[in-house]
N, C-alpha and C. Protein backbone atom coordinates (compact mmCIF):
# COMPACT_ATOMS: atom_id res chain seq x y z
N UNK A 1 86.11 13.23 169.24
CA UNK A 1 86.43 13.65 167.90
C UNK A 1 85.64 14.89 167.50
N UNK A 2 84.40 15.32 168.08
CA UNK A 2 83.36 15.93 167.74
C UNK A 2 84.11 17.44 168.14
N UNK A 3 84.60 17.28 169.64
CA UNK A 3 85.04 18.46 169.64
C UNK A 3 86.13 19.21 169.34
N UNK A 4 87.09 18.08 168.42
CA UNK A 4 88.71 18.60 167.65
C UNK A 4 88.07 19.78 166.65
N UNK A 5 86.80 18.73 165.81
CA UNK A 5 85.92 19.79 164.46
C UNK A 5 86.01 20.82 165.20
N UNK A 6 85.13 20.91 166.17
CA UNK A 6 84.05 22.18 166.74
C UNK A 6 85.24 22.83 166.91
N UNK A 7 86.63 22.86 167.60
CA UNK A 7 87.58 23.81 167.63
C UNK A 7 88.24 24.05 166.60
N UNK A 8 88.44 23.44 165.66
CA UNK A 8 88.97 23.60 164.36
C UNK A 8 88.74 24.34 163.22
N UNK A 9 86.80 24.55 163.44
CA UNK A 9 86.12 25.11 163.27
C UNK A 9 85.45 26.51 163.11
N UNK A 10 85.61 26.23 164.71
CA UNK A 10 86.02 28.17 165.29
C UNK A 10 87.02 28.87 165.34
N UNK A 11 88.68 27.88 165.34
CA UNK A 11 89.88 28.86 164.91
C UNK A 11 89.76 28.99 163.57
N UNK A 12 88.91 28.26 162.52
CA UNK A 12 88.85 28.86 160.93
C UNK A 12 88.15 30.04 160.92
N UNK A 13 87.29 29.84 161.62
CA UNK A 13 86.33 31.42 161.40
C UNK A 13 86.72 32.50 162.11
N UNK A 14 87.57 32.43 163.31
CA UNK A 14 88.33 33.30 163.88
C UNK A 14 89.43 33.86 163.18
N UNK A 15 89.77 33.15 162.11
CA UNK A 15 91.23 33.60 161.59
C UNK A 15 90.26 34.32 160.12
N UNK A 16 89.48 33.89 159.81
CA UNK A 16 88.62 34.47 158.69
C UNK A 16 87.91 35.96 158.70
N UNK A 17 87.59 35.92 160.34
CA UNK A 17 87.05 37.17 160.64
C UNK A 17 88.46 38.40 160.77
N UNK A 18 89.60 37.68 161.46
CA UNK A 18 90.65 38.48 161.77
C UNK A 18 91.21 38.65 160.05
N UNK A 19 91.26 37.77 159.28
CA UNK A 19 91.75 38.59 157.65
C UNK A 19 90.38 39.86 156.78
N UNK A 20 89.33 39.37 157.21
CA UNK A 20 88.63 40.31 156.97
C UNK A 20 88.26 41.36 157.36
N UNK A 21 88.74 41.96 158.97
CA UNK A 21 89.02 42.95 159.90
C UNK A 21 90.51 43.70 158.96
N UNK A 22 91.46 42.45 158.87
CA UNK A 22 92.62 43.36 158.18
C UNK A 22 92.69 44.14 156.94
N UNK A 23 91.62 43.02 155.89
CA UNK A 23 91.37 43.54 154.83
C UNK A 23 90.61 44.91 154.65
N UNK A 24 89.42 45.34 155.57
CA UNK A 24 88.88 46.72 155.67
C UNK A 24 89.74 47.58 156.15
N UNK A 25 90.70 46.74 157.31
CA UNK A 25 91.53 48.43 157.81
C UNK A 25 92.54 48.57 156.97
N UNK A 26 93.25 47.95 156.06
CA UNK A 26 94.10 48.48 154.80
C UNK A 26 93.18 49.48 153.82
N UNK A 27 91.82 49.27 153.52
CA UNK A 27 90.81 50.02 152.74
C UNK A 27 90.49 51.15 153.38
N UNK A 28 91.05 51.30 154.91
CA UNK A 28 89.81 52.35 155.62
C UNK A 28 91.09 53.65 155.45
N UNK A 29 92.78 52.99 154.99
CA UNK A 29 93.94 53.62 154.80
C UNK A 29 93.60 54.48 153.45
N UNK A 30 92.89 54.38 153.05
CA UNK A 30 92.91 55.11 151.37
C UNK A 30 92.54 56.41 151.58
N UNK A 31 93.70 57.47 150.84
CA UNK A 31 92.93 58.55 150.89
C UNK A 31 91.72 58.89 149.65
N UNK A 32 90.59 59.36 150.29
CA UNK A 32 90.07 59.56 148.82
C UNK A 32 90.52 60.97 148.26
N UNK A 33 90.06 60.92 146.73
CA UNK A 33 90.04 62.30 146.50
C UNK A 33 89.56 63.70 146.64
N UNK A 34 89.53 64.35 147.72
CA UNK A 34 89.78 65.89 147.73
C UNK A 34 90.25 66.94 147.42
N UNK A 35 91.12 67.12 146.59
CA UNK A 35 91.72 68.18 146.33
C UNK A 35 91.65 68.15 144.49
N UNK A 36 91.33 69.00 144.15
CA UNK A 36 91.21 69.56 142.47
C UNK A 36 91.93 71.08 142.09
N UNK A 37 92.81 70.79 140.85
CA UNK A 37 93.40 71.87 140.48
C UNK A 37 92.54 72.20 139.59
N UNK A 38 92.16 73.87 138.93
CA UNK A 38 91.93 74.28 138.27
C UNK A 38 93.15 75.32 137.23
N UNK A 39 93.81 74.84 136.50
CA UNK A 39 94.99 75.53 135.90
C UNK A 39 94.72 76.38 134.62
N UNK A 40 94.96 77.53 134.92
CA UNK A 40 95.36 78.32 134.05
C UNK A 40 96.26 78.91 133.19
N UNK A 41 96.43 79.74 131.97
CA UNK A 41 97.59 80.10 131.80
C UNK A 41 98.59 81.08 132.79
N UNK A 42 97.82 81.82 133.77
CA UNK A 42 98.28 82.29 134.76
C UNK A 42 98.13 82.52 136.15
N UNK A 43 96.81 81.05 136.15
CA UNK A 43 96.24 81.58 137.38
C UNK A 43 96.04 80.12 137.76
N UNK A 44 95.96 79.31 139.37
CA UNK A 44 96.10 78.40 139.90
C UNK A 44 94.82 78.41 140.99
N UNK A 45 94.00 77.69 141.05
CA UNK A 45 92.95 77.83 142.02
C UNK A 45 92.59 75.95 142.65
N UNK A 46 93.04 76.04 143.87
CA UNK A 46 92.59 74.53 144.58
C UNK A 46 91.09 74.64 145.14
N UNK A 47 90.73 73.50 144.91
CA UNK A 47 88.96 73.25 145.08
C UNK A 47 89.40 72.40 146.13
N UNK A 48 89.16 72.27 147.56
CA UNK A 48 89.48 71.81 148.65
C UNK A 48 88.00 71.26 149.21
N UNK A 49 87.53 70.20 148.42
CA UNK A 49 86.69 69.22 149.16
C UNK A 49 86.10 69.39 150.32
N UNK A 50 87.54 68.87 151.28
CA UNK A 50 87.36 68.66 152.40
C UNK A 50 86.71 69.93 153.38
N UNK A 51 87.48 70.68 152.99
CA UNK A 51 87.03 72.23 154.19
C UNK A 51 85.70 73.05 153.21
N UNK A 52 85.73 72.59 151.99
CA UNK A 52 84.67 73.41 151.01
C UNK A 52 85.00 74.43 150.85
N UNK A 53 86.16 74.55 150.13
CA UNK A 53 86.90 76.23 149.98
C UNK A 53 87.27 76.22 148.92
N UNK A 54 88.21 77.31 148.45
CA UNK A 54 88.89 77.83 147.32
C UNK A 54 89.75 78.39 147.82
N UNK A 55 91.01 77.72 147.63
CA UNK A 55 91.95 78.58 147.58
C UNK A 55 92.92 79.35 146.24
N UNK A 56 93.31 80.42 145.90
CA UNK A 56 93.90 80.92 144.36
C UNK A 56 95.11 80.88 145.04
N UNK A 57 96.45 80.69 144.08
CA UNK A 57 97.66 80.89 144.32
C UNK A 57 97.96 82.46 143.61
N UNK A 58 98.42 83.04 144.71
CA UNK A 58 98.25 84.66 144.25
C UNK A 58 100.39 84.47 143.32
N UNK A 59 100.37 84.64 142.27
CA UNK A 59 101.54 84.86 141.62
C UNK A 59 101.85 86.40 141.31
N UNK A 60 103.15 86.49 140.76
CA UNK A 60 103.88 87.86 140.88
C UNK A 60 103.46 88.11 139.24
N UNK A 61 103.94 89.49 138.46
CA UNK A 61 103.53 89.58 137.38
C UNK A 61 104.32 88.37 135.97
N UNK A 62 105.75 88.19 136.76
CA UNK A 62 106.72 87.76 135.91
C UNK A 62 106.39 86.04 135.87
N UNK A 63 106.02 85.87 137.12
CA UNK A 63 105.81 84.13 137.36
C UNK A 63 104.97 83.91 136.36
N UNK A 64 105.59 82.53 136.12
CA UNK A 64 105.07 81.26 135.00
C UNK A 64 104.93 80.10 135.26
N UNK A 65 103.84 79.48 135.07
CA UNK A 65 104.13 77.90 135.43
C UNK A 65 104.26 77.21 134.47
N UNK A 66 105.13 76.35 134.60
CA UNK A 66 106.23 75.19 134.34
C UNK A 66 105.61 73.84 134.20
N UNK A 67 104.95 73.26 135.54
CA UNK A 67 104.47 72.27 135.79
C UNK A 67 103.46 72.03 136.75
N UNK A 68 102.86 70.84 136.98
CA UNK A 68 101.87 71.21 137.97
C UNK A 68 101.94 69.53 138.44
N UNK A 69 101.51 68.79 139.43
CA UNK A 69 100.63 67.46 139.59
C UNK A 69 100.00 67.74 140.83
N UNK A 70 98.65 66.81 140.66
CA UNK A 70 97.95 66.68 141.94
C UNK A 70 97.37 64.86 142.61
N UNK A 71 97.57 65.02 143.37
CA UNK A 71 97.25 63.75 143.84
C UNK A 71 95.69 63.93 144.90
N UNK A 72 95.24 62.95 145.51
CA UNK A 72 93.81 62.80 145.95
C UNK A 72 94.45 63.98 147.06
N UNK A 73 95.02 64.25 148.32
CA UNK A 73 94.75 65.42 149.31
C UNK A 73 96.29 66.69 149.25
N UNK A 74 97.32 66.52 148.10
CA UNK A 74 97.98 67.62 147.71
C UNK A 74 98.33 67.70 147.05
N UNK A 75 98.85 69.07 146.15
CA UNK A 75 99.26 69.53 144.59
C UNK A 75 100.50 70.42 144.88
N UNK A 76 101.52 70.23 144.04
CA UNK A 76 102.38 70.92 144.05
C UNK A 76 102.51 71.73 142.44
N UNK A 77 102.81 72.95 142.37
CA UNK A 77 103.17 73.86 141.04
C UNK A 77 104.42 74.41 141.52
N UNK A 78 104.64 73.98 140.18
CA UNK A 78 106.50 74.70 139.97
C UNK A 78 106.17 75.69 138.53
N UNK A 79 106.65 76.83 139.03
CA UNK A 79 107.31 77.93 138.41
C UNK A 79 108.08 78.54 138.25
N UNK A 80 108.21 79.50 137.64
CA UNK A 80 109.61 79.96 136.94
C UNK A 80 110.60 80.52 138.21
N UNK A 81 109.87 80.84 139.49
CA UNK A 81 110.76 81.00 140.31
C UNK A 81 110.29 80.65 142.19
N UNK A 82 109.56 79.29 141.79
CA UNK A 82 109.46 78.57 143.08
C UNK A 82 108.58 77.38 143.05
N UNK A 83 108.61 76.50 143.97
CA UNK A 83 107.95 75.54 143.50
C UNK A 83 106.83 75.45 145.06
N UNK A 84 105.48 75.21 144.78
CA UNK A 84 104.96 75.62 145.64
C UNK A 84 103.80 74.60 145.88
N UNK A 85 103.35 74.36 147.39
CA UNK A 85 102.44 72.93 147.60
C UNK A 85 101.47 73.58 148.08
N UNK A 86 99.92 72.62 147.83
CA UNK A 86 99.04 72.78 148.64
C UNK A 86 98.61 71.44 149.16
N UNK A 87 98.19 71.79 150.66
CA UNK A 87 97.98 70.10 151.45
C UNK A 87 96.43 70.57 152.20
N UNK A 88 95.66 69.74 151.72
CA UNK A 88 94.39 70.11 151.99
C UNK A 88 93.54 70.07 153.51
N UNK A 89 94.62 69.56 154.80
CA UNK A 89 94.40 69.83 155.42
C UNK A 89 95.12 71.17 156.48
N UNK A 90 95.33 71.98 156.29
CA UNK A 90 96.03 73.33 156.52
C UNK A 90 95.43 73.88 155.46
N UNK A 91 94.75 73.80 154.31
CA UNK A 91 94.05 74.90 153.48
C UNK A 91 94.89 76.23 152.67
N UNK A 92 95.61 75.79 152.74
CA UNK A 92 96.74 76.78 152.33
C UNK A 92 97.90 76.37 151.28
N UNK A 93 98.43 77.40 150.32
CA UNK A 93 99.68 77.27 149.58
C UNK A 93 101.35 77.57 150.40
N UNK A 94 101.96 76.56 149.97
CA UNK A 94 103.56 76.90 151.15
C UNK A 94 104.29 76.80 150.10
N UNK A 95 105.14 77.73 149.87
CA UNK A 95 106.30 77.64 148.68
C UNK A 95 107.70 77.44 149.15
N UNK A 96 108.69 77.59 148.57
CA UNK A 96 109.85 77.04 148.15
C UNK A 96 110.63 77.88 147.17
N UNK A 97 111.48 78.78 147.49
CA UNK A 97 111.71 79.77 146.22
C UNK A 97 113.41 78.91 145.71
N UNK A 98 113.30 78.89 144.27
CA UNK A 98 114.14 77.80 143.84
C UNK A 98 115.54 79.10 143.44
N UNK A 99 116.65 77.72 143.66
CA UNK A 99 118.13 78.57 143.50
C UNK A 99 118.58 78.84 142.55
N UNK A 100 119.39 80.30 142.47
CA UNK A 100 119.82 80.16 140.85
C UNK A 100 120.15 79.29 140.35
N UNK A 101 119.82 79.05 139.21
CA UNK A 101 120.44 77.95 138.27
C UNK A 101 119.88 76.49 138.65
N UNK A 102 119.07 76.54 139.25
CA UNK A 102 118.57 75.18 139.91
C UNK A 102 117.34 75.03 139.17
N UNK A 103 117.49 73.36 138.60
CA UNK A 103 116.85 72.95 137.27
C UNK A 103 115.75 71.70 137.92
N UNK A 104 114.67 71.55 137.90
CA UNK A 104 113.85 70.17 138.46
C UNK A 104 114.28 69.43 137.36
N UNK A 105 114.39 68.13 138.04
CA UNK A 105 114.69 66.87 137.12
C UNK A 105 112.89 66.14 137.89
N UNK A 106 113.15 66.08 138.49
CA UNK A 106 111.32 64.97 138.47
C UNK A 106 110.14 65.55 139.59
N UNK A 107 109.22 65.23 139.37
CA UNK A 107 108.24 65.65 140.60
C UNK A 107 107.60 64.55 141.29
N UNK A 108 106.67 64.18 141.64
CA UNK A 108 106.08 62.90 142.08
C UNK A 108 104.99 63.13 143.72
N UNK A 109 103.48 62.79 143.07
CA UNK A 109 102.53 63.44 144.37
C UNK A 109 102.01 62.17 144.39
N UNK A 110 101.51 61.96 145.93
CA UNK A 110 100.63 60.87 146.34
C UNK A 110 99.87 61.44 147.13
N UNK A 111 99.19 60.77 147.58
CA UNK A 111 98.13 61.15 148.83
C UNK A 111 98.30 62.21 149.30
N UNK A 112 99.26 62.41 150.89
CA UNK A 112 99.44 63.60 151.40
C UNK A 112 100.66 63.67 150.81
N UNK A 113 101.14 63.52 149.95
CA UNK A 113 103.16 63.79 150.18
C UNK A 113 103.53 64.13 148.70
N UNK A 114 104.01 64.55 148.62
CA UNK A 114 105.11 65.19 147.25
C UNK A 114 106.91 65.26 147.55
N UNK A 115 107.39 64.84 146.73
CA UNK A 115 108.93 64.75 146.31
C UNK A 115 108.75 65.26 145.25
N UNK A 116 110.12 66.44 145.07
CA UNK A 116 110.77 66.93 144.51
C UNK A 116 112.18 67.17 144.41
N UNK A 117 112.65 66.85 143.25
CA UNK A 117 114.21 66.15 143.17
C UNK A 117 114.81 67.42 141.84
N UNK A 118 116.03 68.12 142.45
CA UNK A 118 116.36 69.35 141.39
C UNK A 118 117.68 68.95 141.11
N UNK A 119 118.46 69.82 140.51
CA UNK A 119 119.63 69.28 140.27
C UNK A 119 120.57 69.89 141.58
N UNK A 120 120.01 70.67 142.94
CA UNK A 120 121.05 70.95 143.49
C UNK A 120 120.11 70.28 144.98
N UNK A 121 118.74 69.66 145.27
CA UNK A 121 118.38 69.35 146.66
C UNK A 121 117.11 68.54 146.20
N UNK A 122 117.12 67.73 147.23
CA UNK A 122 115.65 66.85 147.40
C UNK A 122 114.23 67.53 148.03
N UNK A 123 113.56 67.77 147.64
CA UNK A 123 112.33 68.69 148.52
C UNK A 123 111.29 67.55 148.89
N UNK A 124 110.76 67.63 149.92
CA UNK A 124 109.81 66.83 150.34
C UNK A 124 108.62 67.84 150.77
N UNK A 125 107.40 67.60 150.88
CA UNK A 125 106.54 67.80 151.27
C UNK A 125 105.41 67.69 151.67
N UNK A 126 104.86 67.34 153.10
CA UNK A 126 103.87 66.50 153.97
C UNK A 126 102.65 67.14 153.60
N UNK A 127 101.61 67.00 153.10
CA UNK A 127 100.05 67.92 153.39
C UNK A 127 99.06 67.89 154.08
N UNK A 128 99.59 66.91 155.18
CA UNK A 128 99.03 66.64 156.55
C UNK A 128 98.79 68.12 156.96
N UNK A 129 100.49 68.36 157.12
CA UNK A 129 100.63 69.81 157.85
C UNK A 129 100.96 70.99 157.46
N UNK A 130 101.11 70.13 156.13
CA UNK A 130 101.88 71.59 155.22
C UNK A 130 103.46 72.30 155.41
N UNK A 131 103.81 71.23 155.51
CA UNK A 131 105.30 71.76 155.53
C UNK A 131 106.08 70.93 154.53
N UNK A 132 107.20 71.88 154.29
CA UNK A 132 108.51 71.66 153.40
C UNK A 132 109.70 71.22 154.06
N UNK A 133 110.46 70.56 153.61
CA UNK A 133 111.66 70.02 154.32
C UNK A 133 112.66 69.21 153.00
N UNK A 134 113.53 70.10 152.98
CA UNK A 134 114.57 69.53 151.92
C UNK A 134 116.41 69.11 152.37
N UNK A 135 116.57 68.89 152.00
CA UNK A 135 118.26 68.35 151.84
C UNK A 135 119.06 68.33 150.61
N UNK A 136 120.33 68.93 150.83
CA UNK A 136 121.32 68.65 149.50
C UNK A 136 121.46 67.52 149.01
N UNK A 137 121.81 67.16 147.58
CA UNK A 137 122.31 66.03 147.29
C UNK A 137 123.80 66.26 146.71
C-alpha cells in the first residue's frame, strides 16, 4: 500500500512541476514594453528601448496626422496621405501610401502586429520584421 502513496505522490508533484513549467513559459511569451511615441503637432519620434535609439518620422510639408496607437514593440501613424509602422526590431519606419478616396474605419496594435482595416483593403503589419502586407476586401 505504501508504495501506491509513494507513486501517487510523485505523479502529483510531477504534474505540479509540469503546470508550473507551463505557467512561466506562457509569462516568458509577454512582450514587454519597448517602444514609446513621442507625438507632436507635426513631428513623430520612436524611443526604441530595445536598440537605445531614436528614430523621427521624417514627413512632407503638407502631411498631417490623423491618428496614432502604440503597443509594447510597434506603432503605427496614419496621415493625411499614408499610414505608416514602426516595429522595434528592424529600427525603422515602413509606410503604406493610402488610395484616393480611401477612408480608415479602425486601427488596432498589439505586441509586434498592427491591423488596419480602410474602406477599400485590410493592412497588416508584423514588427518582428517590419513588413506590410495587405489584401482587398
Amino acid at each position: 500500500m505504501r508504495s501506491i502513496e509513494g507513486i501517487c505522490r510523485l505523479v502529483l508533484a510531477g504534474l505540479m512541476i509540469a503546470g508550473c513549467l507551463f505557467v512561466t513559459q506562457a509569462g516568458a511569451d509577454e512582450v514587454e514594453k519597448l517602444l514609446f511615441l513621442v507625438v507632436e503637432k507635426d513631428e513623430v519620434i520612436a524611443s526604441n528601448t530595445m536598440l537605445g535609439r531614436f528614430d523621427r518620422l521624417e514627413m512632407s510639408a503638407k502631411e498631417k496626422i490623423r491618428d496614432y496607437k502604440v503597443s509594447n514593440a510597434v506603432a503605427v501613424v496614419v496621415t493625411n496621405q499614408r499610414f505608416v509602422a514602426y516595429g522595434v526590431r528592424p529600427g525603422s519606419w515602413k509606410s503604406r501610401r493610402i488610395h484616393a478616396g480611401e477612408k480608415m474605419e479602425s486601427l488596432e496594435v498589439a505586441d509586434y502586429s498592427a491591423t488596419l482595416v480602410t474602406s477599400d483593403r485590410i493592412l497588416n503589419f508584423y514588427g518582428r520584421t517590419g513588413t506590410w502586407s495587405d489584401t482587398k476586401r
